[in-house]
Protein backbone atom coordinates (compact mmCIF):
# COMPACT_ATOMS: atom_id res chain seq x y z
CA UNK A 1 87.27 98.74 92.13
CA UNK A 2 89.03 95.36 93.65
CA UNK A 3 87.41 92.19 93.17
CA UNK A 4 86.37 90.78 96.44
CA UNK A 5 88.85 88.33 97.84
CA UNK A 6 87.47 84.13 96.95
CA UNK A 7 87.96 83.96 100.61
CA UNK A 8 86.81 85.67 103.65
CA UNK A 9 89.59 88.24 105.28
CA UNK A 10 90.44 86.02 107.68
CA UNK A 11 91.47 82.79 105.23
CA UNK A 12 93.29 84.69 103.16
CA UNK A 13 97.14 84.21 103.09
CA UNK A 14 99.66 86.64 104.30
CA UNK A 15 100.10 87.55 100.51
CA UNK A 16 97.00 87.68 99.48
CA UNK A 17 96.03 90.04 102.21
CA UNK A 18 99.08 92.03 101.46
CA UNK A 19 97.74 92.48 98.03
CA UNK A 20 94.77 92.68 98.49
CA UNK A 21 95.76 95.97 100.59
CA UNK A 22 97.62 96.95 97.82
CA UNK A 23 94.40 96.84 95.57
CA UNK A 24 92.39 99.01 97.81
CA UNK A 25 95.13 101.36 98.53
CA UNK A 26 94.83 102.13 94.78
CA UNK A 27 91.57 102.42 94.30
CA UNK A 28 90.94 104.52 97.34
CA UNK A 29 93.39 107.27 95.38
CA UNK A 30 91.96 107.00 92.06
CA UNK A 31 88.16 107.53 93.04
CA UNK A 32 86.98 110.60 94.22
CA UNK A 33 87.06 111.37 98.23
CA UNK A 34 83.11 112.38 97.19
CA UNK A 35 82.27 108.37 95.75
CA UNK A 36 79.87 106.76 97.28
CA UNK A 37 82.01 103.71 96.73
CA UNK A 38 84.68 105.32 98.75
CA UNK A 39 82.82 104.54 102.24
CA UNK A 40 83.26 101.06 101.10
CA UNK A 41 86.43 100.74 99.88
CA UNK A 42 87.86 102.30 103.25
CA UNK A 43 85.74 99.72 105.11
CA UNK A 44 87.29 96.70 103.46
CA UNK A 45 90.64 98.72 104.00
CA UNK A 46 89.82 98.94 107.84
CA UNK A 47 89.26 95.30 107.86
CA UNK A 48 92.07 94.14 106.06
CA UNK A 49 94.54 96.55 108.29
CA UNK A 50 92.97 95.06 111.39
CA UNK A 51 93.34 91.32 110.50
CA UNK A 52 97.21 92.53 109.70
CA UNK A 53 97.70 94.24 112.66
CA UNK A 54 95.76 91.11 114.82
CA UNK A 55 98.40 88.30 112.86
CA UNK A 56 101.57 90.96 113.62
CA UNK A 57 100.16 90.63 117.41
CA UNK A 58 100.13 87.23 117.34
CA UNK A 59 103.41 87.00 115.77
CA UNK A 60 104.59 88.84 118.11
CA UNK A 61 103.16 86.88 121.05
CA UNK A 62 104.79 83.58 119.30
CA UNK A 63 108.38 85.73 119.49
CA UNK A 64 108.36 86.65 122.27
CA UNK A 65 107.01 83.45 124.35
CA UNK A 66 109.50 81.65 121.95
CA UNK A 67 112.32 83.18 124.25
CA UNK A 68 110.61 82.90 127.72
């Protein structure tokens, strides 16, 4: 199982979070869809997808007032 992050979701850089993905991706496929871990691990993997899909928002808010 991943390691917590040192930081909360949020703090964490764009690289970090991506790997941090990455981690639970993989565990999430090597434990059994029974675990009790997996709850958890798919919880940390719903808050990690949110805070990528809130910065690709914002990014995208940036762009797009950038050319107003």
């Amino acid at each position: 199982m991943p390691a917590d992050p040192e930081h909360p979701i949020h703090a964490l850089t764009t690289y970090e979070l991506a790997r941090y993905r990455r981690e639970l991706e993989h565990a999430i496929k090597k434990i059994s869809a029974d675990a009790p871990v997996q709850a958890d691990l798919r919880r940390k993997l719903d808050e990690v997808l949110a805070e990528q899909a809130e910065r690709e928002r914002i990014a995208e808010r940036a762009r797009t007032a950038a050319h107003a």
